[in-house]
Protein backbone atom coordinates (compact mmCIF):
# COMPACT_ATOMS: atom_id res chain seq x y z
CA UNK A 1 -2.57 22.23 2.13
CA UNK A 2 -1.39 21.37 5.32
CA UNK A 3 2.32 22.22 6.11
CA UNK A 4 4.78 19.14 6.69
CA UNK A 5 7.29 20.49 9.24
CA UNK A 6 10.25 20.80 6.63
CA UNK A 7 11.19 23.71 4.89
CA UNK A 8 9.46 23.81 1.01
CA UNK A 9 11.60 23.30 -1.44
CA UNK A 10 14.13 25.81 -2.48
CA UNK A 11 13.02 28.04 -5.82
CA UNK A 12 16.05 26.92 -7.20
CA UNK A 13 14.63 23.13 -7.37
CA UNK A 14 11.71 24.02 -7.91
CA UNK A 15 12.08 26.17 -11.47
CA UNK A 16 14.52 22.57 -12.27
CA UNK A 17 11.80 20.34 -11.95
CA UNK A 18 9.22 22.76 -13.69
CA UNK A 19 11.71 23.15 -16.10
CA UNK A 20 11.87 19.06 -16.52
CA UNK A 21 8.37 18.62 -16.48
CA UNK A 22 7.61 21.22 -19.05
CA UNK A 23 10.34 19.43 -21.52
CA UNK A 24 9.19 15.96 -20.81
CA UNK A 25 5.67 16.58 -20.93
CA UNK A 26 4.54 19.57 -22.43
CA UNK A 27 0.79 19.04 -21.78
CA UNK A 28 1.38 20.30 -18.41
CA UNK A 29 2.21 23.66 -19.56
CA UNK A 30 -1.89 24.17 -20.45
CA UNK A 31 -2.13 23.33 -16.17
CA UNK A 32 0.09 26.45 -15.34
CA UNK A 33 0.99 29.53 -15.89
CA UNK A 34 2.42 31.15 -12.78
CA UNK A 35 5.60 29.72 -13.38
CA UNK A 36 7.85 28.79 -10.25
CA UNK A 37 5.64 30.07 -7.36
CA UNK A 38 4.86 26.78 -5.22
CA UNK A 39 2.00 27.37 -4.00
CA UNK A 40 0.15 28.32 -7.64
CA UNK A 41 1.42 24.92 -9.12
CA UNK A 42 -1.68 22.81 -9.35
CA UNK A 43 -2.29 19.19 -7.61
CA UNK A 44 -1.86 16.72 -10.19
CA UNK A 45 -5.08 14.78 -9.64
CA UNK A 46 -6.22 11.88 -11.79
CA UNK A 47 -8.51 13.64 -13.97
CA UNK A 48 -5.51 16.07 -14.90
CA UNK A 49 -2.69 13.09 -15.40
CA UNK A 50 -5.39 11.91 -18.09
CA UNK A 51 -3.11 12.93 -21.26
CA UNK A 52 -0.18 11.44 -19.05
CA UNK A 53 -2.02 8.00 -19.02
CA UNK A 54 -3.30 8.07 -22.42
CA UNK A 55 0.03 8.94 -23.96
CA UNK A 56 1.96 6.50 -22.20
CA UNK A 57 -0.48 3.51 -23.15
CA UNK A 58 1.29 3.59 -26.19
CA UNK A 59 4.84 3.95 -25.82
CA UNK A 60 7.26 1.15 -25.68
CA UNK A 61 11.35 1.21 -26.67
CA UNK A 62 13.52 3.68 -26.96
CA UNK A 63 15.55 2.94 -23.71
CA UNK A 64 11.84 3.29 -21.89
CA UNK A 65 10.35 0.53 -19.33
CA UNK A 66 6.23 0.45 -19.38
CA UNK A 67 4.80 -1.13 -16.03
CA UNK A 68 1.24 -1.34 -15.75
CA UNK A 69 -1.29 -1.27 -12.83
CA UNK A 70 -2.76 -4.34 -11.76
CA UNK A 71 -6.19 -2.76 -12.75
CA UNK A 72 -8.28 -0.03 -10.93
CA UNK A 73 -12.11 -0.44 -9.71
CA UNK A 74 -13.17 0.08 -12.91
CA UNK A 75 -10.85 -1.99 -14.47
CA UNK A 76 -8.83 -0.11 -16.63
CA UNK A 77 -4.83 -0.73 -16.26
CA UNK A 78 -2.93 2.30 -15.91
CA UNK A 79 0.57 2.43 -17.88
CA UNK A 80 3.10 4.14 -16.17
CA UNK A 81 6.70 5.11 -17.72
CA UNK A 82 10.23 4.56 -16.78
CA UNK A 83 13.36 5.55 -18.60
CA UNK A 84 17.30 4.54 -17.61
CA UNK A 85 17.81 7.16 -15.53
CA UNK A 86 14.31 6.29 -13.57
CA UNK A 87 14.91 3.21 -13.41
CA UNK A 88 18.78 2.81 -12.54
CA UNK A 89 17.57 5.59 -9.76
CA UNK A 90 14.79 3.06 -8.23
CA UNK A 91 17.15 0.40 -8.35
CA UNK A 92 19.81 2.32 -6.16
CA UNK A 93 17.62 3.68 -3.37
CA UNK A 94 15.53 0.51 -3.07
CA UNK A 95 18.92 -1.46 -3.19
CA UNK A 96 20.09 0.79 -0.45
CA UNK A 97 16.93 0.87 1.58
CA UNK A 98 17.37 -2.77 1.44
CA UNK A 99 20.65 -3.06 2.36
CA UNK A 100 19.78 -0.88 5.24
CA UNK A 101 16.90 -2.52 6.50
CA UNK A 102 18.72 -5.97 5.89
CA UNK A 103 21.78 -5.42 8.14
CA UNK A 104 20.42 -7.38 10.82
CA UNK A 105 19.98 -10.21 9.22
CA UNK A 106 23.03 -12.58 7.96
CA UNK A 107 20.35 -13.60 5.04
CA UNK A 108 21.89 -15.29 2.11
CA UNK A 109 18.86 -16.84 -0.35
CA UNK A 110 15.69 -14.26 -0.66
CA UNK A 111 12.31 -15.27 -2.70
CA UNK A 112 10.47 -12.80 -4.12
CA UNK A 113 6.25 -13.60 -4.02
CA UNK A 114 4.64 -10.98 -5.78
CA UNK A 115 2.07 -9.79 -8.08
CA UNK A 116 2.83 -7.59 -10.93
CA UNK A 117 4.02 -3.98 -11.24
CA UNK A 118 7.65 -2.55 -10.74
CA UNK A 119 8.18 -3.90 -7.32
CA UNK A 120 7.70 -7.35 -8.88
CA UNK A 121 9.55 -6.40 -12.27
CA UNK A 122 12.79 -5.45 -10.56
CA UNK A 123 12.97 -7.08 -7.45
CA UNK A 124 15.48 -10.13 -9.05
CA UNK A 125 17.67 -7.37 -10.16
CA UNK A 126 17.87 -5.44 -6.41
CA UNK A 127 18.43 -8.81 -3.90
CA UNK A 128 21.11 -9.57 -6.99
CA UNK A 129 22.58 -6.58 -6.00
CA UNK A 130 22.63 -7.26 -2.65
CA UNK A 131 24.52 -10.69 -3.78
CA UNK A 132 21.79 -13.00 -2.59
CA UNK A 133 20.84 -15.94 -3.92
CA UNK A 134 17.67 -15.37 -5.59
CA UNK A 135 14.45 -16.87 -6.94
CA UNK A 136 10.78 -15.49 -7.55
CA UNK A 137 6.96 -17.16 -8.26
CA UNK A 138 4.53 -15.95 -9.89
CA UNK A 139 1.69 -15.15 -7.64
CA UNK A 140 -0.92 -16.55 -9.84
CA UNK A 141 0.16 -20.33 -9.06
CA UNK A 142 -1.92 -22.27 -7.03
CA UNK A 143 -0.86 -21.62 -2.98
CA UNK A 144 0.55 -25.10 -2.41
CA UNK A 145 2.98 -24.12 -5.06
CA UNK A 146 4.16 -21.13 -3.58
CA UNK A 147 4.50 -23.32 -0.25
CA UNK A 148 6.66 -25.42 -1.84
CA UNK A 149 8.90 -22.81 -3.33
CA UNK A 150 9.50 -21.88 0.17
CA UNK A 151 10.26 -25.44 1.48
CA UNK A 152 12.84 -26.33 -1.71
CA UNK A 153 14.25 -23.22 -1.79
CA UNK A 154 14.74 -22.16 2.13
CA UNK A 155 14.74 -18.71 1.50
CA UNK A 156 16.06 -16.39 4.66
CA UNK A 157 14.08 -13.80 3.38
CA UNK A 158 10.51 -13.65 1.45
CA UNK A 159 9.70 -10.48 -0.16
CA UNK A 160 5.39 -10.50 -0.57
CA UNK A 161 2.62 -8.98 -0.29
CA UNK A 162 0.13 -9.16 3.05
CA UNK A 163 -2.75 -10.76 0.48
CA UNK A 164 -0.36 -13.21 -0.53
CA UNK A 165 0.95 -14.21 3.32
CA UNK A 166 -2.76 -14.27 4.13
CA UNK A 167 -3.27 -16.88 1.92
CA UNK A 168 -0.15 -18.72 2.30
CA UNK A 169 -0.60 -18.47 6.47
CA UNK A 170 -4.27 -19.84 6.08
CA UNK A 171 -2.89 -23.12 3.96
CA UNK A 172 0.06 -23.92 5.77
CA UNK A 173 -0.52 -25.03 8.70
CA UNK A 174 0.51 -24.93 12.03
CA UNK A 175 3.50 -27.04 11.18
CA UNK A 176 4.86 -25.52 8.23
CA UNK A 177 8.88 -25.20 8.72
CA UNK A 178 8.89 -21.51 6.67
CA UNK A 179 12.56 -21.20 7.97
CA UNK A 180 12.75 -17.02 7.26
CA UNK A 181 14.65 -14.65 8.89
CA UNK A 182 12.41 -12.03 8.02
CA UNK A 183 9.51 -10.93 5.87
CA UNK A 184 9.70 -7.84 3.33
CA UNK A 185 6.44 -6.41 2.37
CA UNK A 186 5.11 -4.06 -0.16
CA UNK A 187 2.01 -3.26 -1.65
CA UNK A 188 -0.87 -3.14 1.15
CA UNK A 189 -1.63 -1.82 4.58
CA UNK A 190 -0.63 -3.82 7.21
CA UNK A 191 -1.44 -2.91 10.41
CA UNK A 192 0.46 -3.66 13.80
CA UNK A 193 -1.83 -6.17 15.11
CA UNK A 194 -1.47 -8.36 12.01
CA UNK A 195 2.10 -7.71 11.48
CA UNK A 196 2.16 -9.04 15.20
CA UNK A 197 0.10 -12.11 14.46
CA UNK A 198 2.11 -13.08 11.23
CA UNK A 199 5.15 -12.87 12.72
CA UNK A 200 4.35 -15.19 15.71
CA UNK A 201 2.98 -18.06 12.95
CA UNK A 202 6.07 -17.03 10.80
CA UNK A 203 7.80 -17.96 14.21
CA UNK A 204 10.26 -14.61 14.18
CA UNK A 205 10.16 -11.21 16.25
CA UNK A 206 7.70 -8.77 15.38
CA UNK A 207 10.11 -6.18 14.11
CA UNK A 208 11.47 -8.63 11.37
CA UNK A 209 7.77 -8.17 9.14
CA UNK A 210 9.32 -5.24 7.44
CA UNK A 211 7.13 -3.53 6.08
CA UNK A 212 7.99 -1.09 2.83
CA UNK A 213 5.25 1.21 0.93
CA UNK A 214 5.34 2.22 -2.71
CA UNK A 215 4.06 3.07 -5.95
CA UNK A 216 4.28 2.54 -9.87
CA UNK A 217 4.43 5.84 -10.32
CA UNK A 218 6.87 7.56 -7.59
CA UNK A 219 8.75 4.14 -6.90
CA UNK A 220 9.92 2.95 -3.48
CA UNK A 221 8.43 6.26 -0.81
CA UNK A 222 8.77 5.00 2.38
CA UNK A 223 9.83 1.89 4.71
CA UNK A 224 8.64 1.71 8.38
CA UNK A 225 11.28 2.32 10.84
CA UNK A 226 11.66 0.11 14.05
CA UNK A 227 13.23 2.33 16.38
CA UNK A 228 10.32 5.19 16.29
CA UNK A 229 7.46 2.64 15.05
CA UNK A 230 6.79 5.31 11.88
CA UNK A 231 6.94 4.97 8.18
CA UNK A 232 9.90 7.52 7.27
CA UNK A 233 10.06 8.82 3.36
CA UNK A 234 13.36 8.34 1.21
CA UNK A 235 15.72 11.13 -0.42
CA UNK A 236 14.91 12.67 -2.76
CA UNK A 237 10.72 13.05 -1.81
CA UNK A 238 8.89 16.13 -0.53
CA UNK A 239 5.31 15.41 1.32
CA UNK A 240 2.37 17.45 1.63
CA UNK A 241 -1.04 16.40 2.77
CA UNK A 242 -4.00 17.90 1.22
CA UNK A 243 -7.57 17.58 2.39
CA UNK A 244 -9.95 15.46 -0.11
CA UNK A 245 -11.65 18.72 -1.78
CA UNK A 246 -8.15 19.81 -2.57
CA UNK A 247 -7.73 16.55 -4.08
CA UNK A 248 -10.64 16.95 -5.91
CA UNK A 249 -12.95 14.92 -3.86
CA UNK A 250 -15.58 17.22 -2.48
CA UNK A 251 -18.40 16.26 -0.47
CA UNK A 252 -15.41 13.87 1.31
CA UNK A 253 -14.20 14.55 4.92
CA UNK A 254 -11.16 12.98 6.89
CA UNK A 255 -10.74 12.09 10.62
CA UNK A 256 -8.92 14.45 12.27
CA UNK A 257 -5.30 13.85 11.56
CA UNK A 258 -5.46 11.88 8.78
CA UNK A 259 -4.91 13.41 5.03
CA UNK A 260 -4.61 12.56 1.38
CA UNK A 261 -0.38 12.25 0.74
CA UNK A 262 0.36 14.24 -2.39
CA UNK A 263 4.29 13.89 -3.15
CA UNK A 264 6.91 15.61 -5.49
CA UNK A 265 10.15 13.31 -6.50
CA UNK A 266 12.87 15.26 -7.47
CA UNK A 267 14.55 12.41 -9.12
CA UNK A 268 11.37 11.08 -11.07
CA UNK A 269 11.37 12.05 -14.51
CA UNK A 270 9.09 10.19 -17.26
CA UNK A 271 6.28 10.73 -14.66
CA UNK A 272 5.10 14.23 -14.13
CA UNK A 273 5.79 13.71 -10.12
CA UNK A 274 4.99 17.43 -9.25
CA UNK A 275 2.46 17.40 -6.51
CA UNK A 276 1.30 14.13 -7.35
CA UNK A 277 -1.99 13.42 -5.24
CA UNK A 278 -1.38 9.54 -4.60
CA UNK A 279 -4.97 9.08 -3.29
CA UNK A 280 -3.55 7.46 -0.11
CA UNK A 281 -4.48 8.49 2.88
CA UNK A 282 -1.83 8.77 6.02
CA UNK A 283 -2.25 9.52 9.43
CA UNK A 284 -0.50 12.17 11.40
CA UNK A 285 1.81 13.10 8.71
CA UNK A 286 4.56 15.36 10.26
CA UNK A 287 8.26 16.18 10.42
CA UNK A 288 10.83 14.49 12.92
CA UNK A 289 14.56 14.43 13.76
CA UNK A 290 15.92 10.89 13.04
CA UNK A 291 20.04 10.05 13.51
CA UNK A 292 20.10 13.83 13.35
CA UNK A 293 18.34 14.57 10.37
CA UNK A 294 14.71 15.81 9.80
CA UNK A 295 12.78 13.53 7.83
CA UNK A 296 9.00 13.17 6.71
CA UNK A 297 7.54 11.12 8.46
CA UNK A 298 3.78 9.37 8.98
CA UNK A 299 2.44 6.89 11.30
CA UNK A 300 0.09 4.85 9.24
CA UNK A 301 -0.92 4.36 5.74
CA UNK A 302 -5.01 3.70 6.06
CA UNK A 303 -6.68 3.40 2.90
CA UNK A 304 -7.09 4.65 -0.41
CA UNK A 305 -10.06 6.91 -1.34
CA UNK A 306 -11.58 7.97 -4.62
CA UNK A 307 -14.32 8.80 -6.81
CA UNK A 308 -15.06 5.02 -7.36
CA UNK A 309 -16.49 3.73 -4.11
CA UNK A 310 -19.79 4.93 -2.44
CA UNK A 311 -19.17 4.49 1.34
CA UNK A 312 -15.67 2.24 0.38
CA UNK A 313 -13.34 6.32 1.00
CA UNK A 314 -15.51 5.94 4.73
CA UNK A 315 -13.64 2.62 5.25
CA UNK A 316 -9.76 2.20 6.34
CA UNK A 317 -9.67 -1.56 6.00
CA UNK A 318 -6.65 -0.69 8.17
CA UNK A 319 -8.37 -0.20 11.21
CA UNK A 320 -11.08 -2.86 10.98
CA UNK A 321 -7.74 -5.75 10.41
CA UNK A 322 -6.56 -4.08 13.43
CA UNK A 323 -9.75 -4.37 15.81
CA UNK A 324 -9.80 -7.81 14.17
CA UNK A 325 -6.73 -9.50 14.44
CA UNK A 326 -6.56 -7.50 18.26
CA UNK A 327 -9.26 -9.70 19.51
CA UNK A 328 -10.10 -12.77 16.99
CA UNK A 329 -8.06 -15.99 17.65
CA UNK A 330 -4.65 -16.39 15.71
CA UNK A 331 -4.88 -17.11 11.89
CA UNK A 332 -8.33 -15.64 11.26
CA UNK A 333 -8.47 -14.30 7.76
CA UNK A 334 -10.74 -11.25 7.21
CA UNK A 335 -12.72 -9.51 4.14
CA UNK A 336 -14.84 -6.63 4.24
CA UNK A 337 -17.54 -6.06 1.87
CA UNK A 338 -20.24 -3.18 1.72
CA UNK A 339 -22.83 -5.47 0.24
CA UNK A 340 -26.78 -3.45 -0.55
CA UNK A 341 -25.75 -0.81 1.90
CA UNK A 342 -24.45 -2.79 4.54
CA UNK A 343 -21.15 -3.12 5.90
CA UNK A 344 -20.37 -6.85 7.05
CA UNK A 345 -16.89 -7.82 8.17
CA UNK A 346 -16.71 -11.58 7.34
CA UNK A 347 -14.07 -14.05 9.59
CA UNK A 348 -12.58 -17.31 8.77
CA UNK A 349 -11.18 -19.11 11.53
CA UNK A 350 -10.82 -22.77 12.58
CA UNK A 351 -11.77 -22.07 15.85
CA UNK A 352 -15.03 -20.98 17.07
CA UNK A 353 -15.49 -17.32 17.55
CA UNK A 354 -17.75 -16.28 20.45
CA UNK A 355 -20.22 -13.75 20.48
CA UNK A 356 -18.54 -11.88 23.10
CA UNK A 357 -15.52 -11.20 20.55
CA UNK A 358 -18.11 -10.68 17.63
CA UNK A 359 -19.58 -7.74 19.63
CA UNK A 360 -16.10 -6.26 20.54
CA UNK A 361 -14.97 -6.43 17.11
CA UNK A 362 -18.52 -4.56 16.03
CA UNK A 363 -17.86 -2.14 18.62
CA UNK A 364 -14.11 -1.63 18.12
CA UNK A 365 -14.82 -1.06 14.24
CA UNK A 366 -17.22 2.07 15.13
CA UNK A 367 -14.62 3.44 17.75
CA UNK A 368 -11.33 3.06 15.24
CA UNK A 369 -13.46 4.68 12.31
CA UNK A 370 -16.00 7.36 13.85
CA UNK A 371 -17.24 7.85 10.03
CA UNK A 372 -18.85 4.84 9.62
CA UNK A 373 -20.33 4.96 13.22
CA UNK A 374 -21.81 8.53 12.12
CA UNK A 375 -23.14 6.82 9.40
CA UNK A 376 -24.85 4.10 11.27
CA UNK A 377 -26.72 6.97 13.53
CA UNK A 378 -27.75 8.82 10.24
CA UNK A 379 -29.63 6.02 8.85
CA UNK A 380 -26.84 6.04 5.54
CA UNK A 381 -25.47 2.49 6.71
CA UNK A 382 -26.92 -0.44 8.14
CA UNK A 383 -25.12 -1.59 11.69
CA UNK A 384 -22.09 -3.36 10.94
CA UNK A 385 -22.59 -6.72 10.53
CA UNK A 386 -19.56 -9.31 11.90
CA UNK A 387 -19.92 -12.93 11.23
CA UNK A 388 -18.31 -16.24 11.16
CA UNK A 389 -17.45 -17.92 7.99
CA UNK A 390 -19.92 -21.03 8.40
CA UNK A 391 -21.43 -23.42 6.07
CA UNK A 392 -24.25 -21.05 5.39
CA UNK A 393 -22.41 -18.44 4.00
CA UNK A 394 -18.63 -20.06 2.85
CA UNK A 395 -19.71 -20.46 -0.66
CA UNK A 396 -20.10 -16.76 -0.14
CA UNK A 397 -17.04 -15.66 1.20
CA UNK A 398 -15.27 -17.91 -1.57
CA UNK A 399 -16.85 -15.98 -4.24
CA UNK A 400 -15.91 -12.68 -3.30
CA UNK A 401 -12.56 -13.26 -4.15
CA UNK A 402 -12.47 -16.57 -6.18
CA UNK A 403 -11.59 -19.70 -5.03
CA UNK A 404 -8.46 -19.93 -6.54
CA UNK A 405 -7.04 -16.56 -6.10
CA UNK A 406 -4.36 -16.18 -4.04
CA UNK A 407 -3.87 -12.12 -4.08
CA UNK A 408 -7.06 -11.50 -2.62
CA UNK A 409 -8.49 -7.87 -2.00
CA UNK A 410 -9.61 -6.78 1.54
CA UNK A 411 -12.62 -4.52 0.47
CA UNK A 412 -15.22 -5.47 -1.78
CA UNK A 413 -18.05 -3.41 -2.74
CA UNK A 414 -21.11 -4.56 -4.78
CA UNK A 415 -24.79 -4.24 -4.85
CA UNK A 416 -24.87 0.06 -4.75
């Protein structure tokens, strides 16, 4: 495991939360027996969470909340358990997060655009608490009606997902009036480039895109901070970062720097959050002083990897919406698909791209992500393949999300 820069955690806490974790779920005891010593306790990787998940499916009541995933690869939908104390805990640090990363702006109306989960569940309840005026959509509607939830209600501040501004950035127009202070997101990567480009459409500074990362089953974990241009972790959270074989993904390698985040909550109690292996993988995760305090800290959250995806762990759709949005025109949407063994990287833009920028896009792809570029030499993966969104291949691009959806993926992987 690879040491974070802060001091473990004292035994003290530690016997506590084995203590709590052993009472609340007892099926970790057959996972353990060296008792308190840190470095014995195993990573809780999906395979051993699998009486977690299967209990939880079916509880309900009783003072507990049951969120559920919006549906892995395979399409099963994880259930994941709250109880008061979990949730009246998420609701204070996010409301204080908020409050925090809200003090610039004299907001007084906020509209939540989300998909489903906790973030969308509760985030009424935590801009309430702020005393904003407060509305939500559901992000299934159609996109011209969540454009015209912005224009009647004139929020000051739109909490949403980067899928979901995608779409709503595409259909708008260059004329749209959005009227927001800033933009609070959750729930995808969303790399500096793009943050950059939405907030010149959005027509507000760069550093208002806030951008937030959580998770059903930890809660709020982290919140990208201006002033050092890092995501920092909350209270209450202690970070290590494993390699993928420690994770349980042999055969898998990492660029150097980058690492699988496994986290312990020490306020998180109806999930077992002790050395949790998220499956995200973050980039130069280390330890810094910030307002005189040392905090966890990383400088990018690239992509999720797991058993599910062939060559999809090799890709860090991060990086290739980077490269893109660094040298495509303004407003070009992106997907990436690994399609029969070949990687393409489709664009749609209104304005023609050249095939000067195609090639530095192909070539800035294989620099950000040396994997796939390793790949290409070994004969494992076609050359990437960039290309316009034309009338040859729109019906296409449409289909790999759906026409109507408006939470679209980024990586799509099909014909294996």
């Amino acid at each position: 495991m690879e040491a974070t820069g802060i001091a473990a955690p004292t035994d003290e806490s530690v016997s506590a939360k084995l203590e709590e974790v052993l009472a609340l779920h007892p099926w970790y005891r057959e996972l353990t027996t060296s008792g308190a010593d840190w470095s014995q306790l195993p990573l809780l990787t999906h395979d051993k969470l699998m009486p977690y998940y299967e209990r939880s499916a079916t509880m309900a009541g009783g003072g507990l909340y049951v969120y559920r995933t919006s549906g892995t690869s395979g399409g099963m939908r994880k259930a994941i358990v709250y109880d008061d104390a979990d949730e009246a805990a998420y609701l204070a640090a996010k409301t204080e997060l908020f409050t925090r990363l809200l003090q610039p702006y004299p907001a007084r109306r906020a509209l939540s655009d989300m998909g489903t989960g906790h973030a969308a569940a509760t985030a009424i309840a935590v801009f309430e608490q702020l005393g904003l005026l407060t509305a939500s959509i559901p992000f299934h509607e159609p996109v011209e009606r969540h454009l015209a939830a912005i224009a009647d209600f004139r929020p000051d501040v739109l909490y949403t997902m980067p899928s979901l501004l995608d779409s709503m950035l595409a259909a708008a127009g260059d004329s749209f009036d959005w009227g927001v202070m800033c933009v609070m997101l959750v729930g995808e990567a969303a790399p500096p480039a793009w943050r950059k480009q939405a907030a010149a459409r959005l027509g507000i500074g760069a550093d208002a895109v806030i951008d937030t990362y959580g998770s059903i089953e930890i809660g709020t974990i982290a919140y990208r901070d201006a002033a050092t241009d890092r995501y920092v972790l909350l209270d209450g959270l202690f970070a290590e970062g494993a390699t993928p074989a420690e994770a349980g993904l042999p055969g898998m390698e990492l660029p150097e720097g980058e690492s699988v985040l496994v986290l312990t909550s020490f306020v998180r109690r109806q999930f077992p959050a002790l050395r949790f292996v998220t499956y995200d993988v973050v980039r130069d995760l280390r330890a810094m002083t910030i307002d005189g305090r040392e905090r966890m800290t990383f400088a990018a959250l690239v992509k999720r990897i797991g058993p599910e995806l062939k060559h999809g762990e090799k890709i860090s759709v991060y990086d290739i919406e980077h490269v893109v949005h660094t040298f495509a025109p303004p407003g070009t949407e992106v997907r990436v698909a690994v399609e029969h063994n070949r990687m393409r990287v489709y664009l749609l833009s209104e304005t023609t791209i050249d095939e000067e920028t195609i090639v530095r896009i192909q070539d800035g792809a294989c620099d950000a992500i040396p994997a796939i570029g390793d790949m290409i030499r070994a004969g494992l993966l076609a050359s990437i393949d960039v290309r316009q969104v034309d009338a040859d291949n729109e019906a296409h691009y449409r289909g790999l999300a759906g026409t109507a959806a408006v939470k679209r993926k980024k990586l799509y992987v099909t014909g294996q």
